[in-house]
C-alpha atoms as a PDB file:
ATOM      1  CA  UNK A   1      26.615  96.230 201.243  1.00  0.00           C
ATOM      2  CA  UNK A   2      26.182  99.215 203.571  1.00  0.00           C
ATOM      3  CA  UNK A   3      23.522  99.138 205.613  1.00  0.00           C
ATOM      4  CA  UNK A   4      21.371 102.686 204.939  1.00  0.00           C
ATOM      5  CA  UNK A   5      21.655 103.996 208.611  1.00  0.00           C
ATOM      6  CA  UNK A   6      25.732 104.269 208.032  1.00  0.00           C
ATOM      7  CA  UNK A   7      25.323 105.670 204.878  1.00  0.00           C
ATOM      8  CA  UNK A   8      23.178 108.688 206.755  1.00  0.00           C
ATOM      9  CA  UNK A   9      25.193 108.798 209.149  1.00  0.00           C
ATOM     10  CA  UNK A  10      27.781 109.658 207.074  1.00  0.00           C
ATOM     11  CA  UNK A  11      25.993 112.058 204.809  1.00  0.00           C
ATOM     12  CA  UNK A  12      25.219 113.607 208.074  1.00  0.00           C
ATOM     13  CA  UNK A  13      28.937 114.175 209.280  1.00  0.00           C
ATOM     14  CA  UNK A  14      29.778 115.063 205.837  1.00  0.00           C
ATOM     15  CA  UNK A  15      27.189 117.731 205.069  1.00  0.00           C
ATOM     16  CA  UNK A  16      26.763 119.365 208.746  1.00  0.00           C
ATOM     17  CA  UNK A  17      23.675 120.857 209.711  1.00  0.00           C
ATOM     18  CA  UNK A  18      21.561 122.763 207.997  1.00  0.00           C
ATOM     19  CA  UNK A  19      21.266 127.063 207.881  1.00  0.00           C
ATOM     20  CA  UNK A  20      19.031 126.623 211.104  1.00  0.00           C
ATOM     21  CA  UNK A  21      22.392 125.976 213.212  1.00  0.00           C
ATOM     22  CA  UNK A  22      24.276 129.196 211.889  1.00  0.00           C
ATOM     23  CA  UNK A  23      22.144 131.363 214.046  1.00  0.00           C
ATOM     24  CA  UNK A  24      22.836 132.573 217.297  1.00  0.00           C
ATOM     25  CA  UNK A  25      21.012 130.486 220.315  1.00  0.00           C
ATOM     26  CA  UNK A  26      17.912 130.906 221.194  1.00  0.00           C
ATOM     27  CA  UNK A  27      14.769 129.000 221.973  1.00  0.00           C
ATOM     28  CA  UNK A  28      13.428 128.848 219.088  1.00  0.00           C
ATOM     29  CA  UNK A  29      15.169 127.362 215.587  1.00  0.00           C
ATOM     30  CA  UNK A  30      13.049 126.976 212.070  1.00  0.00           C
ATOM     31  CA  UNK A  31      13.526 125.251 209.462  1.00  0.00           C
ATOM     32  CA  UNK A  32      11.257 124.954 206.451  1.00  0.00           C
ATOM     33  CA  UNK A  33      10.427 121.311 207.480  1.00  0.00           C
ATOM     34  CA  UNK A  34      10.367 121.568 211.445  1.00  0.00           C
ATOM     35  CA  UNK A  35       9.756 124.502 213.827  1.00  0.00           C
ATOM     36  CA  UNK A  36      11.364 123.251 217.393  1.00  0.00           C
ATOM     37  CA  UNK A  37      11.776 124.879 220.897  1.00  0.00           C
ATOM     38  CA  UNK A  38      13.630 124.494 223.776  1.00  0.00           C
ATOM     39  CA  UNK A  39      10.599 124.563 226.740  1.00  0.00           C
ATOM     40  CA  UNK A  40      10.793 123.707 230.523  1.00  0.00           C
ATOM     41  CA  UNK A  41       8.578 122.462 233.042  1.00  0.00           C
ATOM     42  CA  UNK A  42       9.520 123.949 236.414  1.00  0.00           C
ATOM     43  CA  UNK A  43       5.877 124.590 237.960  1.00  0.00           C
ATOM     44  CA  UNK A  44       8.017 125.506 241.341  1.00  0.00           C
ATOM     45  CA  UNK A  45      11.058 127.063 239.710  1.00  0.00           C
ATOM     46  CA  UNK A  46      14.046 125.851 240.257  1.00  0.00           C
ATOM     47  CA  UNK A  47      14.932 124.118 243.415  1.00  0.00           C
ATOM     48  CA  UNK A  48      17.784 122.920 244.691  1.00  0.00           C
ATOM     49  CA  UNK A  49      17.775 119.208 245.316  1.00  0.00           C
ATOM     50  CA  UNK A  50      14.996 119.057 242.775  1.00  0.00           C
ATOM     51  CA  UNK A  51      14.420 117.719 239.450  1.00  0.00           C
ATOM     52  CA  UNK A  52      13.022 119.500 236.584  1.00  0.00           C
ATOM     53  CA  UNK A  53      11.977 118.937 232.894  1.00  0.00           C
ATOM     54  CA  UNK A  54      13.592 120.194 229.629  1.00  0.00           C
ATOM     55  CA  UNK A  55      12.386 119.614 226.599  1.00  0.00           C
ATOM     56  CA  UNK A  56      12.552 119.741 222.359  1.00  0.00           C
ATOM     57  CA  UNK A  57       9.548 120.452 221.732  1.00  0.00           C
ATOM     58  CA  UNK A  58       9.059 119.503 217.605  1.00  0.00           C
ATOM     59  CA  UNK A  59       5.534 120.607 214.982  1.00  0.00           C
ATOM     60  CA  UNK A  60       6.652 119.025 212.108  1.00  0.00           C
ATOM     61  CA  UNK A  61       5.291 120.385 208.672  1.00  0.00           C
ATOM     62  CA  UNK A  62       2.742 117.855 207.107  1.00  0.00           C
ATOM     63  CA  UNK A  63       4.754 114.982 205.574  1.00  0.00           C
ATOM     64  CA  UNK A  64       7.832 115.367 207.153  1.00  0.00           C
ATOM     65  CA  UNK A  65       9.148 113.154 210.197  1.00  0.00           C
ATOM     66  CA  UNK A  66      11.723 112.498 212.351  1.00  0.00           C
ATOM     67  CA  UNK A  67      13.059 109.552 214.167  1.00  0.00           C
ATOM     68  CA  UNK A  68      12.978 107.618 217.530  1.00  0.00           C
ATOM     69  CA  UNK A  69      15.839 106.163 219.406  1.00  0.00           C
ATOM     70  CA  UNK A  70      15.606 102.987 217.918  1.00  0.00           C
ATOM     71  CA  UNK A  71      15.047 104.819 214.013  1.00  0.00           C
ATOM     72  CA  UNK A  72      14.841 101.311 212.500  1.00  0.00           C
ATOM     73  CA  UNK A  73      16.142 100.174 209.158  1.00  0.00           C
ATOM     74  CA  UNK A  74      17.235 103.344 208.420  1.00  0.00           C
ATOM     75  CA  UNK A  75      17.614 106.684 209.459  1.00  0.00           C
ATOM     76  CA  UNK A  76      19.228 108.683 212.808  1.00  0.00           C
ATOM     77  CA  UNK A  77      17.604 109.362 216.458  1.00  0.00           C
ATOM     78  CA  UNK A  78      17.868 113.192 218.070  1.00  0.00           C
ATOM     79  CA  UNK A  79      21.019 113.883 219.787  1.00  0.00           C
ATOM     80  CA  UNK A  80      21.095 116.337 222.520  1.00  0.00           C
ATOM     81  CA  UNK A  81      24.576 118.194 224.146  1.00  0.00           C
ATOM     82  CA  UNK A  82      23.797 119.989 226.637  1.00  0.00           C
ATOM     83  CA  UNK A  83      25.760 122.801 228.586  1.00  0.00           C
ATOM     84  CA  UNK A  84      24.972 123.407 232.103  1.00  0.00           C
ATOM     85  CA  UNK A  85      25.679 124.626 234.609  1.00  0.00           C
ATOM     86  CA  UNK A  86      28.164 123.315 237.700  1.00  0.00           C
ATOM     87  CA  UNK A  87      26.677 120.222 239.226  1.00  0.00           C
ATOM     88  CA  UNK A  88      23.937 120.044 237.405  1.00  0.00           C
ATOM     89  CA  UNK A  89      23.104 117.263 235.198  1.00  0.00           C
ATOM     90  CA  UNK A  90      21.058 115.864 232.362  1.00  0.00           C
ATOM     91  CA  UNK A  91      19.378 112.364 232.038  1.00  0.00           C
ATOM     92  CA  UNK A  92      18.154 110.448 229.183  1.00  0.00           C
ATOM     93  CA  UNK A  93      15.187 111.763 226.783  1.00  0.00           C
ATOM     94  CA  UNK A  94      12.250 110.262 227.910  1.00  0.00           C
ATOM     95  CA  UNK A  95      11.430 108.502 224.671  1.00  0.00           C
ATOM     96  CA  UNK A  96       7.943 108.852 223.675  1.00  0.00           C
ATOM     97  CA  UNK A  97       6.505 105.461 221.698  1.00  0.00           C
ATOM     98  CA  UNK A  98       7.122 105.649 218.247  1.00  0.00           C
ATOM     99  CA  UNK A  99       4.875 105.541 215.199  1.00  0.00           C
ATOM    100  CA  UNK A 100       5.742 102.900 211.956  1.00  0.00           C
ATOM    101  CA  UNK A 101       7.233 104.953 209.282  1.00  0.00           C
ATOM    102  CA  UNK A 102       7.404 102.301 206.232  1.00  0.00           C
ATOM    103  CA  UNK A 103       9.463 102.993 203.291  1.00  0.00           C
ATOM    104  CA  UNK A 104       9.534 100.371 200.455  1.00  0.00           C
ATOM    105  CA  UNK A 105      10.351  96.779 202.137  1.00  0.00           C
ATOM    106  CA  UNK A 106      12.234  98.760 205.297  1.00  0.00           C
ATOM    107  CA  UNK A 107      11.075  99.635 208.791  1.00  0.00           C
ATOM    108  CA  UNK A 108      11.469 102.613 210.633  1.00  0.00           C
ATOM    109  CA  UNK A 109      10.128 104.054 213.798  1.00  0.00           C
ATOM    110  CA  UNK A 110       9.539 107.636 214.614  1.00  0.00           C
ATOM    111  CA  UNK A 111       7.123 111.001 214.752  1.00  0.00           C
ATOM    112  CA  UNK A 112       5.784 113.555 212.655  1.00  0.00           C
ATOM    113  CA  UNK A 113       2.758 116.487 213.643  1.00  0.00           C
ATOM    114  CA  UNK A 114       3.476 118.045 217.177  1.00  0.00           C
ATOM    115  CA  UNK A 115       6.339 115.789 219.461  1.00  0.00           C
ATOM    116  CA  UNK A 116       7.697 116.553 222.819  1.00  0.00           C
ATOM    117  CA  UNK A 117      10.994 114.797 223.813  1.00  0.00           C
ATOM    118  CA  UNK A 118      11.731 115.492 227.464  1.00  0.00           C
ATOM    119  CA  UNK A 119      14.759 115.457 229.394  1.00  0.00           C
ATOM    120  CA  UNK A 120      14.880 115.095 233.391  1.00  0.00           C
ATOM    121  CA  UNK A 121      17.599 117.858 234.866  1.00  0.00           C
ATOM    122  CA  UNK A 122      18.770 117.645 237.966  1.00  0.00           C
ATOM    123  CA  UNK A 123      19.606 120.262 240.625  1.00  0.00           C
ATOM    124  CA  UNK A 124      22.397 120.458 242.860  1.00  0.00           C
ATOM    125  CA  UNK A 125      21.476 120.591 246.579  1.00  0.00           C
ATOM    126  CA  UNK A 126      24.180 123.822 246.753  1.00  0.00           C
ATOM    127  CA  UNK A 127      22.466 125.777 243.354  1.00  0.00           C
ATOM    128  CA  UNK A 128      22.031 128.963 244.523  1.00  0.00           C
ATOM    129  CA  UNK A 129      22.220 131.210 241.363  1.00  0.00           C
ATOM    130  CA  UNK A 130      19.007 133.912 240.289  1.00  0.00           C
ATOM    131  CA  UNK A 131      18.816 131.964 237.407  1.00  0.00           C
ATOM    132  CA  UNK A 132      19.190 128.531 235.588  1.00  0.00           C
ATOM    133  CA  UNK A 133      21.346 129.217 232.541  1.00  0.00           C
ATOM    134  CA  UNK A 134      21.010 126.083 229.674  1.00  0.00           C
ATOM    135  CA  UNK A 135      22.426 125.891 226.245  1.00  0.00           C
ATOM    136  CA  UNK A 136      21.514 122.715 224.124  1.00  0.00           C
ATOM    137  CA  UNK A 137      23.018 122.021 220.753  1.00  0.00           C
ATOM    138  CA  UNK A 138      20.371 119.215 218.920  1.00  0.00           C
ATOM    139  CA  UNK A 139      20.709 117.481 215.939  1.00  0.00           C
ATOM    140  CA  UNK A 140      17.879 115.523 214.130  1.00  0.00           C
ATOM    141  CA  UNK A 141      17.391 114.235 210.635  1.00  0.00           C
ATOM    142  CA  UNK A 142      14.213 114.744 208.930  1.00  0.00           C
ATOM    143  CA  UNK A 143      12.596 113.105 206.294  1.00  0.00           C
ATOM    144  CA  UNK A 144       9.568 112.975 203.578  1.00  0.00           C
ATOM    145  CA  UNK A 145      10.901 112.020 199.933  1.00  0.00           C
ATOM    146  CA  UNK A 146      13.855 113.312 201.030  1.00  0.00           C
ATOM    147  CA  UNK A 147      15.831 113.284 204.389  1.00  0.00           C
ATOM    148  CA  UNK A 148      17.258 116.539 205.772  1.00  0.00           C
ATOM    149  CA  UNK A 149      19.790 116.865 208.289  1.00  0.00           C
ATOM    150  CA  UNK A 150      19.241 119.250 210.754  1.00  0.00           C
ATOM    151  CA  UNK A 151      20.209 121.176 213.979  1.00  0.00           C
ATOM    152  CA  UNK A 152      20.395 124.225 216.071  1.00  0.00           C
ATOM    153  CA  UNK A 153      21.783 125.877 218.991  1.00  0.00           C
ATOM    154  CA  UNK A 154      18.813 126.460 222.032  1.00  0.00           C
ATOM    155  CA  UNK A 155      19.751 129.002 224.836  1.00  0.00           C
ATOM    156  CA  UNK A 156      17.486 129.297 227.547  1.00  0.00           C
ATOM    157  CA  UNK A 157      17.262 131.253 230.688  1.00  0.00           C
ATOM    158  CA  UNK A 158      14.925 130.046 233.454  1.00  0.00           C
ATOM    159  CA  UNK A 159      14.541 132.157 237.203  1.00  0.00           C
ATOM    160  CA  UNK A 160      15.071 130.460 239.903  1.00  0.00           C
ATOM    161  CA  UNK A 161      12.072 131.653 241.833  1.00  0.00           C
ATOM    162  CA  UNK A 162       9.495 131.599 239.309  1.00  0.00           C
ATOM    163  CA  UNK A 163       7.172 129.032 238.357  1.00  0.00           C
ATOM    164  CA  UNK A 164       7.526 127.791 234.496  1.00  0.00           C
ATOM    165  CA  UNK A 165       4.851 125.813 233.651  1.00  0.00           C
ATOM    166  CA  UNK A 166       3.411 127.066 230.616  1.00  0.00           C
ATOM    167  CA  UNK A 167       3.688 123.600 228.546  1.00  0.00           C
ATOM    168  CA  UNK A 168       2.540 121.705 231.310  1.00  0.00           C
ATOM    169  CA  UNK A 169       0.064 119.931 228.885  1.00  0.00           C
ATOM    170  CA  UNK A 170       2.705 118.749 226.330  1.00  0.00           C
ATOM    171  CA  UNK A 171       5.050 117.454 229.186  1.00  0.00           C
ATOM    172  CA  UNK A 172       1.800 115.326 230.841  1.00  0.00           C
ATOM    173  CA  UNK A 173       0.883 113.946 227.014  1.00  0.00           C
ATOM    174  CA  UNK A 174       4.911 112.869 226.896  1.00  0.00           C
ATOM    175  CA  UNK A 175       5.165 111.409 229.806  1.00  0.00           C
ATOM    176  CA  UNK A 176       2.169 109.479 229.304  1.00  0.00           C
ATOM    177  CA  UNK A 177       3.406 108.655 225.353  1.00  0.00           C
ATOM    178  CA  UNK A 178       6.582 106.958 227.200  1.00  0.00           C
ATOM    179  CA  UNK A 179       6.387 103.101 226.718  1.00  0.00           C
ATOM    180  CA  UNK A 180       6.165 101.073 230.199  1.00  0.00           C
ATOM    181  CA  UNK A 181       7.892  97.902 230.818  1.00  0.00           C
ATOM    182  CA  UNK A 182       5.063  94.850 231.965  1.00  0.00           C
ATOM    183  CA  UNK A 183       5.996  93.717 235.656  1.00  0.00           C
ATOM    184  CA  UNK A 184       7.826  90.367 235.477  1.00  0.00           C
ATOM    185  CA  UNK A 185       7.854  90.401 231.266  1.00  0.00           C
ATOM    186  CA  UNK A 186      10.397  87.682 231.085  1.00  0.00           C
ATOM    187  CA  UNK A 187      11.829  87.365 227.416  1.00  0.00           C
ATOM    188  CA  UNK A 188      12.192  83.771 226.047  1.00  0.00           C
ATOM    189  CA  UNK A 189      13.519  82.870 222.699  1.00  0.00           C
END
């Protein structure tokens, strides 16, 4: 027997994403389930040698969820490609901890209302452009009786010498929603 995450991933591949990702980029993509935007948090612009956060930042309609890294017994985690500029680079999304999402006698693990999933981006020493050009192509599959996949195409343009800090509270409420590891947690079986 298949186990349910293959068979979505495969309905995923097979059906592409929805409407959403016909659209030309921008940083905003709706859907009738999800409203998400592309947001950074750059509260001294962007500076070379510097790190700064990008973000999907997800309202879910009521009912509807979508899934952590980890989805569980079934289901599919956001992806994220990004396209960036020379030299700089992308890290991992900063996983926020999940809720339970039961269905019948399976597990799953993810969000629904308002989520933030941010993404550290580093700058090159050398960057030295006006501007910090970023295109992100996400996919995400979202669920309620039914599971959706979905996507878009996010283009976003920050300046280099402004401040961008206007989701400065979502960013703070995801980075403390990250899970910590104990000091010296030592796993035994």
């Amino acid at each position: 027997m298949r186990r349910p995450s293959t068979l979505l991933a495969a309905a995923f591949a097979l059906l592409g994403c929805s409407a959403a990702s016909a659209a030309s980029p921008s940083a905003v993509v709706v859907t009738p389930q999800v409203r998400t935007e592309l947001v950074v948090h750059a509260p001294d612009g962007v500076v070379p040698g510097r790190t700064i956060a990008l973000g999907l930042l997800i309202d879910h309609q009521p009912g509807w969820h979508t899934y952590w890294k980890n989805p569980g017994d079934a289901g599919l985690p956001t992806t994220f490609a990004w396209t960036l500029p020379a030299g700089v680079s992308a890290g991992e999304i900063a996983w926020p901890t999940p809720q339970r999402v039961p269905l019948g006698p399976l597990m799953n693990y993810g969000y629904d209302g308002r989520l933030l999933l941010p993404v550290p981006i580093s700058i090159p020493p050398g960057f030295a452009a006006e501007a910090l050009e970023i295109a992100l192509r996400a996919e995400w599959l979202v669920c309620k009786d039914i599971c959706i996949p979905e996507g878009g195409e996010f283009a976003l343009r920050v300046p280099a010498r402004a401040a961008s800090a206007s989701h400065a509270a979502e960013f703070d409420a995801a980075k403390a929603a990250i899970p910590v590891t104990l000091p010296d947690a030592a796993a035994s079986a």
